[in-house]
C-alpha atoms as a PDB file:
ATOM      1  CA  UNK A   1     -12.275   0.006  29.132  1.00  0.00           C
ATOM      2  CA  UNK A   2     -15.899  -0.124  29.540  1.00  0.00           C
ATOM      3  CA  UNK A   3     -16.996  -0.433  33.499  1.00  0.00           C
ATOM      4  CA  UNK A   4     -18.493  -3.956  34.158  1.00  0.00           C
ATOM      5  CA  UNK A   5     -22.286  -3.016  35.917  1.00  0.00           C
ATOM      6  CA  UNK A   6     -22.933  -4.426  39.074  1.00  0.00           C
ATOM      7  CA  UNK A   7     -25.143  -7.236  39.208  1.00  0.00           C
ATOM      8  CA  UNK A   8     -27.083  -8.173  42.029  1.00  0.00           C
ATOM      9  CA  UNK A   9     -28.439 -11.200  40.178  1.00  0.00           C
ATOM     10  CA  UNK A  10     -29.158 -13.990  43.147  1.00  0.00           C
ATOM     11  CA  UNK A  11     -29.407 -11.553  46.077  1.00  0.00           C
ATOM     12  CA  UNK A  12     -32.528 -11.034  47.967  1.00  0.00           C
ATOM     13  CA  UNK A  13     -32.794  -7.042  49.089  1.00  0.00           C
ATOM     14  CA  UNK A  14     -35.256  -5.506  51.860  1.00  0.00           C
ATOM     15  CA  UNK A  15     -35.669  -1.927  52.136  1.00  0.00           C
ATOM     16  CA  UNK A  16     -38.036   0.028  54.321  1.00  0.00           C
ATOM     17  CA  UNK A  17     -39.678   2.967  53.926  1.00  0.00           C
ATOM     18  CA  UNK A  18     -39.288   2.030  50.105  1.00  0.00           C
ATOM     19  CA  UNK A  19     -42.623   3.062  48.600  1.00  0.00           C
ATOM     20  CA  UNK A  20     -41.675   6.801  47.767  1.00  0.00           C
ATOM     21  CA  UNK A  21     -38.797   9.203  47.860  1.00  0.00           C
ATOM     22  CA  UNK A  22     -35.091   7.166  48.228  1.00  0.00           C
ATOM     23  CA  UNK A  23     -36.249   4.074  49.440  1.00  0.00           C
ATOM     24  CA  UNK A  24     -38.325   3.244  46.093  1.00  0.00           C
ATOM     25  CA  UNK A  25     -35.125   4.660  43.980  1.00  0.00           C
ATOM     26  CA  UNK A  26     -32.887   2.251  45.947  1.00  0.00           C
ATOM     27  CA  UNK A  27     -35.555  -0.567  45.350  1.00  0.00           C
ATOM     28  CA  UNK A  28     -35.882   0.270  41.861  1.00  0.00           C
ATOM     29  CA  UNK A  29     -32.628   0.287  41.276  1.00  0.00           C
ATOM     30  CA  UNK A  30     -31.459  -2.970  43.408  1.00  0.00           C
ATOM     31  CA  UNK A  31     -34.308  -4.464  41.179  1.00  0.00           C
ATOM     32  CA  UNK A  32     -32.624  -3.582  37.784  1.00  0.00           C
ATOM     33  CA  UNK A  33     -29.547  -4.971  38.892  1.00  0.00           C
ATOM     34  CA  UNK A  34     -31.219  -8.438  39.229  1.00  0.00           C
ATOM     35  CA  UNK A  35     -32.219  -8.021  42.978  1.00  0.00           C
ATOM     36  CA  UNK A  36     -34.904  -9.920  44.116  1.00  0.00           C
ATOM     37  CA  UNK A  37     -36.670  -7.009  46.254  1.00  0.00           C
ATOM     38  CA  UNK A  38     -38.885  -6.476  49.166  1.00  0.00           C
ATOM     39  CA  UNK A  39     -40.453  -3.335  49.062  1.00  0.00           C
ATOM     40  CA  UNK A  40     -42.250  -2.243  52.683  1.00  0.00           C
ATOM     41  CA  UNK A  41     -43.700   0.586  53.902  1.00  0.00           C
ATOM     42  CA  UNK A  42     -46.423   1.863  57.047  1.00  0.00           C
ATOM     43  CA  UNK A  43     -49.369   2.231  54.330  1.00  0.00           C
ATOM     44  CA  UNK A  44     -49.966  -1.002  52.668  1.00  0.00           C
ATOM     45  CA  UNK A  45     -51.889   0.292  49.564  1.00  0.00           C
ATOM     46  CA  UNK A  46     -48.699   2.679  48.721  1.00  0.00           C
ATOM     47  CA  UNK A  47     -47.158  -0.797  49.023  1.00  0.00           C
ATOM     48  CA  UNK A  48     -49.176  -2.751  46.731  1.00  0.00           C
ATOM     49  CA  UNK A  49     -49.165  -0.237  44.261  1.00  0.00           C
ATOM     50  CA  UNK A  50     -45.283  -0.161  43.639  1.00  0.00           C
ATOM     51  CA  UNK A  51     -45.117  -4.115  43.814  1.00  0.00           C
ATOM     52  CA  UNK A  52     -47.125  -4.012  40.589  1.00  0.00           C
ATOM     53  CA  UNK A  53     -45.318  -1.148  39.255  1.00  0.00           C
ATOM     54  CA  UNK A  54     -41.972  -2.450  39.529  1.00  0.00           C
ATOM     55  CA  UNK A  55     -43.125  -6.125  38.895  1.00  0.00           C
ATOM     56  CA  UNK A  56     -44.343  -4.476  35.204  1.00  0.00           C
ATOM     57  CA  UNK A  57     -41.113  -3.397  34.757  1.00  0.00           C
ATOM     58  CA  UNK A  58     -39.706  -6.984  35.045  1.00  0.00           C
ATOM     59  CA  UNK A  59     -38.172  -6.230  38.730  1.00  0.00           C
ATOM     60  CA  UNK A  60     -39.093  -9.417  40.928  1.00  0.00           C
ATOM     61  CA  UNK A  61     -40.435  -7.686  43.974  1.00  0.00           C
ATOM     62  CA  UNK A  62     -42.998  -8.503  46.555  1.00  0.00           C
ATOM     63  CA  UNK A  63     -44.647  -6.087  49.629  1.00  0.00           C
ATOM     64  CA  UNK A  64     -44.978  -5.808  52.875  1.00  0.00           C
ATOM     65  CA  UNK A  65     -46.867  -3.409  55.068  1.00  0.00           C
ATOM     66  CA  UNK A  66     -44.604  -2.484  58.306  1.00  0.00           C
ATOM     67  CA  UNK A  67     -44.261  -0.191  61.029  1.00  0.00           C
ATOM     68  CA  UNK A  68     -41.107   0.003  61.522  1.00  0.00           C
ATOM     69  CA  UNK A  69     -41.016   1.025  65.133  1.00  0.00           C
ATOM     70  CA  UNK A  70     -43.022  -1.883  66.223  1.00  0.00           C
ATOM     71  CA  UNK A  71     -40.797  -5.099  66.307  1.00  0.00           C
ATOM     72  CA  UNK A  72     -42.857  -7.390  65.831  1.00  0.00           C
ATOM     73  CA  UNK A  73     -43.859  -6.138  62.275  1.00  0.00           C
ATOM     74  CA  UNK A  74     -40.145  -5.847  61.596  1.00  0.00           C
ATOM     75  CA  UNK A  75     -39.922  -9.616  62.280  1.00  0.00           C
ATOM     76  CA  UNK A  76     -42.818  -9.924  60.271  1.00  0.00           C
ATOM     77  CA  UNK A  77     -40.901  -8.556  57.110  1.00  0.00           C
ATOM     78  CA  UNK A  78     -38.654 -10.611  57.881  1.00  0.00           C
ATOM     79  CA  UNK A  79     -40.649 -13.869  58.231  1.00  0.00           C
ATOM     80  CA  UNK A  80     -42.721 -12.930  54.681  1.00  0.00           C
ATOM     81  CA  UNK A  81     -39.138 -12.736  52.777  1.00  0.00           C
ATOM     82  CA  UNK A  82     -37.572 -16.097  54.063  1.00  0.00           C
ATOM     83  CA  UNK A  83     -41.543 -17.771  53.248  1.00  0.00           C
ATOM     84  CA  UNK A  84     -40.893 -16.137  49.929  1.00  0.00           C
ATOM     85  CA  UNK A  85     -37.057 -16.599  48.790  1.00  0.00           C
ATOM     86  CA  UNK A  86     -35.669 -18.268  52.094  1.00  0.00           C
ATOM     87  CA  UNK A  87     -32.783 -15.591  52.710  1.00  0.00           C
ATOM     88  CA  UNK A  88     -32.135 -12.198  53.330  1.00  0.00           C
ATOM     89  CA  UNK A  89     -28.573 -10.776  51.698  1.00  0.00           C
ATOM     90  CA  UNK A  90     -28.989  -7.220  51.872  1.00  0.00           C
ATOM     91  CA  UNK A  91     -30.992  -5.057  54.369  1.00  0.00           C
ATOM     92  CA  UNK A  92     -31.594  -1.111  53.975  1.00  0.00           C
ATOM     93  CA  UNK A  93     -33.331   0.738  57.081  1.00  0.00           C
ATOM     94  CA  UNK A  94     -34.618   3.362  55.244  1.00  0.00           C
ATOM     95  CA  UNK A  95     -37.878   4.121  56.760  1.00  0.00           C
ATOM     96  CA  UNK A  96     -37.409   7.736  58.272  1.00  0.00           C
ATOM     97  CA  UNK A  97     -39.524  10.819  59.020  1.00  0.00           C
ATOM     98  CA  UNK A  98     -38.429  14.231  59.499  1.00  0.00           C
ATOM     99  CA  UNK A  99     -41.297  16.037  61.996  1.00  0.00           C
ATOM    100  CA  UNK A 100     -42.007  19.372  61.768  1.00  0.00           C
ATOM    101  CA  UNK A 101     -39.518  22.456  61.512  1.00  0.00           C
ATOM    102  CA  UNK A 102     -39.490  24.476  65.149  1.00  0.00           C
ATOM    103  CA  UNK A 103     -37.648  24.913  68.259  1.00  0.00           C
ATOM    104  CA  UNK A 104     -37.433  22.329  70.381  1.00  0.00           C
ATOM    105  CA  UNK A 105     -39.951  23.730  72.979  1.00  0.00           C
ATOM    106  CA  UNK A 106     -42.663  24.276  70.384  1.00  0.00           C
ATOM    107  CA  UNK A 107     -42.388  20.074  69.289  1.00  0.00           C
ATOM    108  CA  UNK A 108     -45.070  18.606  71.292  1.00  0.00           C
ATOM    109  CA  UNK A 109     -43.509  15.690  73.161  1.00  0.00           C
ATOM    110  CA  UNK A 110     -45.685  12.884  71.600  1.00  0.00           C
ATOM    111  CA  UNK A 111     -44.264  13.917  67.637  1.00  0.00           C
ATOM    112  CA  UNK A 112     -40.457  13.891  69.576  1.00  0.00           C
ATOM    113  CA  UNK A 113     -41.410  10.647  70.372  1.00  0.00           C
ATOM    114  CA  UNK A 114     -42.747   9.457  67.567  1.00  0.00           C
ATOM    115  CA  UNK A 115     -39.451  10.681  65.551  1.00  0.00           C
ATOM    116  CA  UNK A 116     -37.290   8.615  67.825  1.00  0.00           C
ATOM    117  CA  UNK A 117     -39.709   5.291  67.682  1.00  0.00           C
ATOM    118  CA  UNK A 118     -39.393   5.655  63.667  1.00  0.00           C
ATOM    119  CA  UNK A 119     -35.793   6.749  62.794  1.00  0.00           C
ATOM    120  CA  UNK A 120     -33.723   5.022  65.623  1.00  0.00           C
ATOM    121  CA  UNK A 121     -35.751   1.876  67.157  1.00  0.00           C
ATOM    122  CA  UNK A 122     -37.156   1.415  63.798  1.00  0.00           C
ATOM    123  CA  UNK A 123     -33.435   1.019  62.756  1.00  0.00           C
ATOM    124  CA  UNK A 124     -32.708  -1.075  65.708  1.00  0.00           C
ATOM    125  CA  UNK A 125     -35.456  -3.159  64.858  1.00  0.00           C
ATOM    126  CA  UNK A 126     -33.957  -4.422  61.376  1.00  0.00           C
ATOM    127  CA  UNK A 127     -31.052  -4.412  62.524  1.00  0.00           C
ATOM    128  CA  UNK A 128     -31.280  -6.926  65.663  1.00  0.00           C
ATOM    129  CA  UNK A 129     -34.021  -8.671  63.003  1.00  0.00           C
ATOM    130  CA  UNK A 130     -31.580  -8.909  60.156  1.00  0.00           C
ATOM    131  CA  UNK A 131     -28.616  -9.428  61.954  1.00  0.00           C
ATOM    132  CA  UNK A 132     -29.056 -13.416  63.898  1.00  0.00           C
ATOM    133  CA  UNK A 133     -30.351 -14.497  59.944  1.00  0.00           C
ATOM    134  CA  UNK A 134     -27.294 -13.105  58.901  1.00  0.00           C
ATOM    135  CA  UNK A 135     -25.147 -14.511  61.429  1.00  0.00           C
ATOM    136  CA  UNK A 136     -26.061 -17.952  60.642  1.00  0.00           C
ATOM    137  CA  UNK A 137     -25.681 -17.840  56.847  1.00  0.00           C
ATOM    138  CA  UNK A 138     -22.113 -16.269  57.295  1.00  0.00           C
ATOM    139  CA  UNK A 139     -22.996 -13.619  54.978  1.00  0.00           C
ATOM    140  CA  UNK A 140     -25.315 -10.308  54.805  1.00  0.00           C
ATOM    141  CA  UNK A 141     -25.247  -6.489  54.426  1.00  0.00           C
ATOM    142  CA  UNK A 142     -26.671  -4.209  56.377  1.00  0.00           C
ATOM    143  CA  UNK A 143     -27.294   0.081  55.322  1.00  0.00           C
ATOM    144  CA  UNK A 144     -28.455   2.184  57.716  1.00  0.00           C
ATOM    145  CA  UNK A 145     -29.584   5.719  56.375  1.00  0.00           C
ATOM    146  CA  UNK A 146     -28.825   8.866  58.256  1.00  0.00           C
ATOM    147  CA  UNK A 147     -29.205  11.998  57.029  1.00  0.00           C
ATOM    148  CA  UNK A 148     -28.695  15.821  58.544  1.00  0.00           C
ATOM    149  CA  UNK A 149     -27.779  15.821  62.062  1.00  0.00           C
ATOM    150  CA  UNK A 150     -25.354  12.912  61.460  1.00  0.00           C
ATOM    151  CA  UNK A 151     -21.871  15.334  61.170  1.00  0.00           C
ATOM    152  CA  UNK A 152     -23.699  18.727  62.438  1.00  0.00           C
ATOM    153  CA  UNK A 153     -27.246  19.268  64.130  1.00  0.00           C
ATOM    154  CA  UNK A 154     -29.426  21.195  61.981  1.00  0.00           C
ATOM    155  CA  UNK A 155     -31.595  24.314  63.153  1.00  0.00           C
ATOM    156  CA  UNK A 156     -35.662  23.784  63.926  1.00  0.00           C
ATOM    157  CA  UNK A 157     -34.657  19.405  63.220  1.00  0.00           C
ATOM    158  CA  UNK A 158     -33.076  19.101  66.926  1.00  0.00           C
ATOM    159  CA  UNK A 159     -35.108  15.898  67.382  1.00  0.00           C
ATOM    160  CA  UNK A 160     -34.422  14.546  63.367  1.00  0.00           C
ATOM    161  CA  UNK A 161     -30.690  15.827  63.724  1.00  0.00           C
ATOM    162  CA  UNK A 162     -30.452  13.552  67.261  1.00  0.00           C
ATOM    163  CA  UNK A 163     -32.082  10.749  65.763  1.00  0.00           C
ATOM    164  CA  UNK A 164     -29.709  10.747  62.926  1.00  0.00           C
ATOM    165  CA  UNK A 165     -26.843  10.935  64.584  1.00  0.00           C
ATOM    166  CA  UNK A 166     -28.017   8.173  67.196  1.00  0.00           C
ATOM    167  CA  UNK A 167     -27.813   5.945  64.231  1.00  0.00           C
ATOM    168  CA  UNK A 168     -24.652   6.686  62.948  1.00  0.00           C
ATOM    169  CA  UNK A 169     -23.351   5.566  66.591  1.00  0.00           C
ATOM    170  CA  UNK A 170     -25.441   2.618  66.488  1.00  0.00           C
ATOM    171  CA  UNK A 171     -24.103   1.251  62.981  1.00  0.00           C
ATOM    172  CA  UNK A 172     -20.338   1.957  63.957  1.00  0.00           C
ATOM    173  CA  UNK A 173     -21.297   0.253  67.364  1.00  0.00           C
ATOM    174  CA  UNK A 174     -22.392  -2.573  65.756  1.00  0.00           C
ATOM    175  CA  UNK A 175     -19.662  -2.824  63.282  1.00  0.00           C
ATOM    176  CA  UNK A 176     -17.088  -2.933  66.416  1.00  0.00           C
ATOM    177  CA  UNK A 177     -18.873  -5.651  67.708  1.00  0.00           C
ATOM    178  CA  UNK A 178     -18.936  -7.770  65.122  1.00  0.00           C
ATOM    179  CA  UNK A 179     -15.727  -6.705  63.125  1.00  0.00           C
ATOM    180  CA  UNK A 180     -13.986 -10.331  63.385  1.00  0.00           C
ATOM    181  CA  UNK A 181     -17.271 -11.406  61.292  1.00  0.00           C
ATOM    182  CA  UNK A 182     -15.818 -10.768  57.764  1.00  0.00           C
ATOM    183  CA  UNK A 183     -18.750 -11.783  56.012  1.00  0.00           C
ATOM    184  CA  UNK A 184     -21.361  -9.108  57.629  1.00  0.00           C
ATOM    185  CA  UNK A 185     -21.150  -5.284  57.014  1.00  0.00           C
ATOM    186  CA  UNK A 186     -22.747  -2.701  58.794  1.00  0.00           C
ATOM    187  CA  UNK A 187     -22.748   0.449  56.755  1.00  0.00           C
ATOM    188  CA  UNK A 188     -24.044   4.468  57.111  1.00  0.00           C
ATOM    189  CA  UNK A 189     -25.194   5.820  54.024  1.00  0.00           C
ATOM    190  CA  UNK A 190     -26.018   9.576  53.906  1.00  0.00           C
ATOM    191  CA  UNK A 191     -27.768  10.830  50.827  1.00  0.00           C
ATOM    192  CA  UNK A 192     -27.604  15.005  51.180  1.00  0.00           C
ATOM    193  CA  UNK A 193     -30.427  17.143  50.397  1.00  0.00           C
ATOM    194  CA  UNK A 194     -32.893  14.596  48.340  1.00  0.00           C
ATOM    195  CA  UNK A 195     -36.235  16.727  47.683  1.00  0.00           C
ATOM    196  CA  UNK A 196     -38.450  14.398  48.541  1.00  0.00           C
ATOM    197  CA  UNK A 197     -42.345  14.088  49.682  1.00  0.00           C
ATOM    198  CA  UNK A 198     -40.871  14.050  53.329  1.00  0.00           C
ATOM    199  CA  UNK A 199     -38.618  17.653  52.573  1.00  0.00           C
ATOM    200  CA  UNK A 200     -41.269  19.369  50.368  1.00  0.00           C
ATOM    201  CA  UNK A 201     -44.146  19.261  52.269  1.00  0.00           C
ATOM    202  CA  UNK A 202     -42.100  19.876  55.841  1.00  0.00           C
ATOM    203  CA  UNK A 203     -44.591  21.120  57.934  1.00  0.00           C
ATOM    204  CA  UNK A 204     -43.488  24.253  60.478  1.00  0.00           C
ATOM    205  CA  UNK A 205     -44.553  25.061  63.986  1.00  0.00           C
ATOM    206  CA  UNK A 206     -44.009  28.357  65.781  1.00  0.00           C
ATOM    207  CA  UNK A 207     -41.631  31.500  64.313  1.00  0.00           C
ATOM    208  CA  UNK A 208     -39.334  28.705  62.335  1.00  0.00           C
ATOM    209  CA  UNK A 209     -42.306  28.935  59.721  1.00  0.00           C
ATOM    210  CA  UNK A 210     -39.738  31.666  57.739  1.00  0.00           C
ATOM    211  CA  UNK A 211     -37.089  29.527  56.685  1.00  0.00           C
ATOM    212  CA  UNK A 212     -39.117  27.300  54.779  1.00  0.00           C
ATOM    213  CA  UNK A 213     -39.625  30.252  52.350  1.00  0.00           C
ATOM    214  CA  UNK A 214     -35.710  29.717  51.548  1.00  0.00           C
ATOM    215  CA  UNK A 215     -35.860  26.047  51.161  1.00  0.00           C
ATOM    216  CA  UNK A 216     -35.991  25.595  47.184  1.00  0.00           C
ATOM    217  CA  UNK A 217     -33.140  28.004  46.757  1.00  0.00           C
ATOM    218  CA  UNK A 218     -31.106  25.712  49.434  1.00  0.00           C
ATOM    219  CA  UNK A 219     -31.999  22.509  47.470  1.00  0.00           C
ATOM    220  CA  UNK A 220     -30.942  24.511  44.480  1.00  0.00           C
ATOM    221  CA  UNK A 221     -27.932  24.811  45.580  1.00  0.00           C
ATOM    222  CA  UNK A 222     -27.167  21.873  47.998  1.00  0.00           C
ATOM    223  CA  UNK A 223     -30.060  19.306  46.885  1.00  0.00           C
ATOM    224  CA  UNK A 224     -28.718  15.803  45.319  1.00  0.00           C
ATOM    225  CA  UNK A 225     -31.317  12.909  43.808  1.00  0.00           C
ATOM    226  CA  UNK A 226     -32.628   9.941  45.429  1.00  0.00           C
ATOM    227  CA  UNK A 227     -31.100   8.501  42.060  1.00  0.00           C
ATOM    228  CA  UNK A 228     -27.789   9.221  43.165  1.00  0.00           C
ATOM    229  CA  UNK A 229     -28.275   7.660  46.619  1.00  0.00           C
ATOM    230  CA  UNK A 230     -29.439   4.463  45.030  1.00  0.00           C
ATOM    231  CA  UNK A 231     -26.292   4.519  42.998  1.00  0.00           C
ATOM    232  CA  UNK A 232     -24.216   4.767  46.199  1.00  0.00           C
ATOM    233  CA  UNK A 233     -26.530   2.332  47.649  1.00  0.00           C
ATOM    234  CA  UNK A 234     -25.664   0.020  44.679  1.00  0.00           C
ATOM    235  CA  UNK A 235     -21.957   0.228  45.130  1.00  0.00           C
ATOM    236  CA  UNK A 236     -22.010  -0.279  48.876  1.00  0.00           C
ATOM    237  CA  UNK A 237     -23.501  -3.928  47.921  1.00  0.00           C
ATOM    238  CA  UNK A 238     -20.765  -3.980  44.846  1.00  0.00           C
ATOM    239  CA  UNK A 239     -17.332  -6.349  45.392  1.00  0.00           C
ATOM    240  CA  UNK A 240     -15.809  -3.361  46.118  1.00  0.00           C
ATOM    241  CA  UNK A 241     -16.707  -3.195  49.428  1.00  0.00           C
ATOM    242  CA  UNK A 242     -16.203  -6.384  50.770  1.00  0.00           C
ATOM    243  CA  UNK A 243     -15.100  -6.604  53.781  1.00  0.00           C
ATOM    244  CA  UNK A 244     -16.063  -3.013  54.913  1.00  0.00           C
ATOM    245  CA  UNK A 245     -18.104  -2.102  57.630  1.00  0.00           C
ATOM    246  CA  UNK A 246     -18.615   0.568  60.192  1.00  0.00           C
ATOM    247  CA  UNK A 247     -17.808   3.220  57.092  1.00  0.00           C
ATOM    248  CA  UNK A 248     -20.103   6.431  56.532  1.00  0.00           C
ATOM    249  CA  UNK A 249     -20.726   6.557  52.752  1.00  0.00           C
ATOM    250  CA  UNK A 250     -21.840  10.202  51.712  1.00  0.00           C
ATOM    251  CA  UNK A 251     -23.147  11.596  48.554  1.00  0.00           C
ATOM    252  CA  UNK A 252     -22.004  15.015  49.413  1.00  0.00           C
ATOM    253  CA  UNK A 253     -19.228  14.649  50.496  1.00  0.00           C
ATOM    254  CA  UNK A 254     -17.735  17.989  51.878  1.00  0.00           C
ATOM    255  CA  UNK A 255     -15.727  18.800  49.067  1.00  0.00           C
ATOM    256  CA  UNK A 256     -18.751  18.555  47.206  1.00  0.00           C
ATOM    257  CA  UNK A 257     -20.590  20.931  49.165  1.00  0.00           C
ATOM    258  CA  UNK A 258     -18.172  23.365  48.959  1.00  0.00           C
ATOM    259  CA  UNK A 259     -17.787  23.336  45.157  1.00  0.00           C
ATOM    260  CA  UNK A 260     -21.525  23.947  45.182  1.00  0.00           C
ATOM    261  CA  UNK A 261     -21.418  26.503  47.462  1.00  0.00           C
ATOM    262  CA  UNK A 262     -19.368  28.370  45.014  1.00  0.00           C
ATOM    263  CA  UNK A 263     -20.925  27.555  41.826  1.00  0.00           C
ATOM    264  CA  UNK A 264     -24.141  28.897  43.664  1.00  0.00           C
ATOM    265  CA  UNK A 265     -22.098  32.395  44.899  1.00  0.00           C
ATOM    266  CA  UNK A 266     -20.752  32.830  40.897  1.00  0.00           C
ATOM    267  CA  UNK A 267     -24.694  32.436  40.014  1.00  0.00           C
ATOM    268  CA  UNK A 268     -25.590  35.114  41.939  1.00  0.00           C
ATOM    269  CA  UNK A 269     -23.238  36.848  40.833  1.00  0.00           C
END
């Protein structure tokens, strides 16, 4: 029996940080689904160059420059989606930066900060943004990304690793509080080791400068596709996950990892 596609045909999607890297794949592929998408991002060139991109490709998309870590942009994004289609159904905090690889006490305090403003207000800001529009049209979806950091803390990322846990905590928080609301979800999705712009051109500070020379053997081994997180991404909108919320959906899962780890030791071999 062939598998009936998901269609998102109807549904109004906004995802952050979705100029580049995972958030465009998720865009791109909420769009061919029949999503009408909202495509945002800090640099608002980057974001008026995939609105006509996509919109060549027939995806119905319009743009919005944000800063995600300043709430009243967030709001913004908000505002320019209901002028546009009048409703938000689905919203994906994407918008996430990594900082530089280095012990803690070589991470100047204003990039720390800068880390935390981006990865966990910024996700606090679409969340509490998204979530009273939501509310009042008894329906809505809500994906949070997280990352490394979110089951173990990752070496010379103390301050990423923090941040993405902090947001797993926050979206099962949520979740709890609203979990007699059968209509919202509040979800977690962690994508692996995507190569992206943000992993490939990590910067380093101090002696953790090394283990960036091991890095493309890692993603080798390890490393996933933003193509496959949009996929997930796609399914956590699908019917078949109605009613969830407060789950952690991960595209390595640890099985996964381990059967790589493996397949990577018999290549060396």
């Amino acid at each position: 029996m062939t598998k009936k596609p998901i269609s998102l045909d109807g549904r109004v999607a906004v995802i952050t940080g979705s100029t580049r890297g995972i958030g465009r794949a998720i865009a791109e592929r909420y769009g061919q689904a029949g999503a009408q998408v909202v495509i945002s991002s800090s640099k608002p060139d980057a974001v008026e160059q995939v609105v006509a991109e996509l919109s060549a490709r027939g995806i119905q998309c319009i743009g919005q420059a944000c800063d995600v870590s300043d709430q009243a942009q967030v709001q913004n994004l908000l505002q320019r989606t209901l002028n546009e289609w009048n409703r938000v159904d689905i919203w994906v905090n994407n918008a996430g930066i990594a900082g530089p690889f280095g012990y803690t006490l070589d991470i100047p305090y204003a990039v720390w900060e800068r880390v935390w403003r981006v990865n966990v207000q910024g996700t606090y800001n679409g969340c509490v943004t998204a979530l009273p529009h939501m509310l009042e049209r008894r329906s809505g979806q809500i994906i949070n990304l997280s990352g490394g950091g979110a089951r173990r803390a990752q070496r010379f990322l103390t301050v990423y690793s923090v941040t993405k846990a902090a947001i797993v905590r926050m979206s099962e928080g949520l979740a709890r509080e609203y979990k007699d609301k059968r209509f919202l979800s509040i979800n977690v999705l962690i994508p692996g080791m995507v190569p992206t712009d943000m992993m490939k051109f990590g910067e380093a500070v101090g002696d953790a400068a090394k283990i960036l020379k091991n890095l493309p053997r890692v993603l080798q081994i390890f490393g996933t596709t933003a193509e496959e997180t949009a996929e997930m991404a796609l399914f956590m909108v699908s019917p078949a996950t109605n009613g969830v919320s407060g789950k952690v959906f991960e595209v390595m899962p640890r099985r996964r990892m381990l059967w790589r780890l493996v397949q990577g030791a018999l290549r060396l071999r």
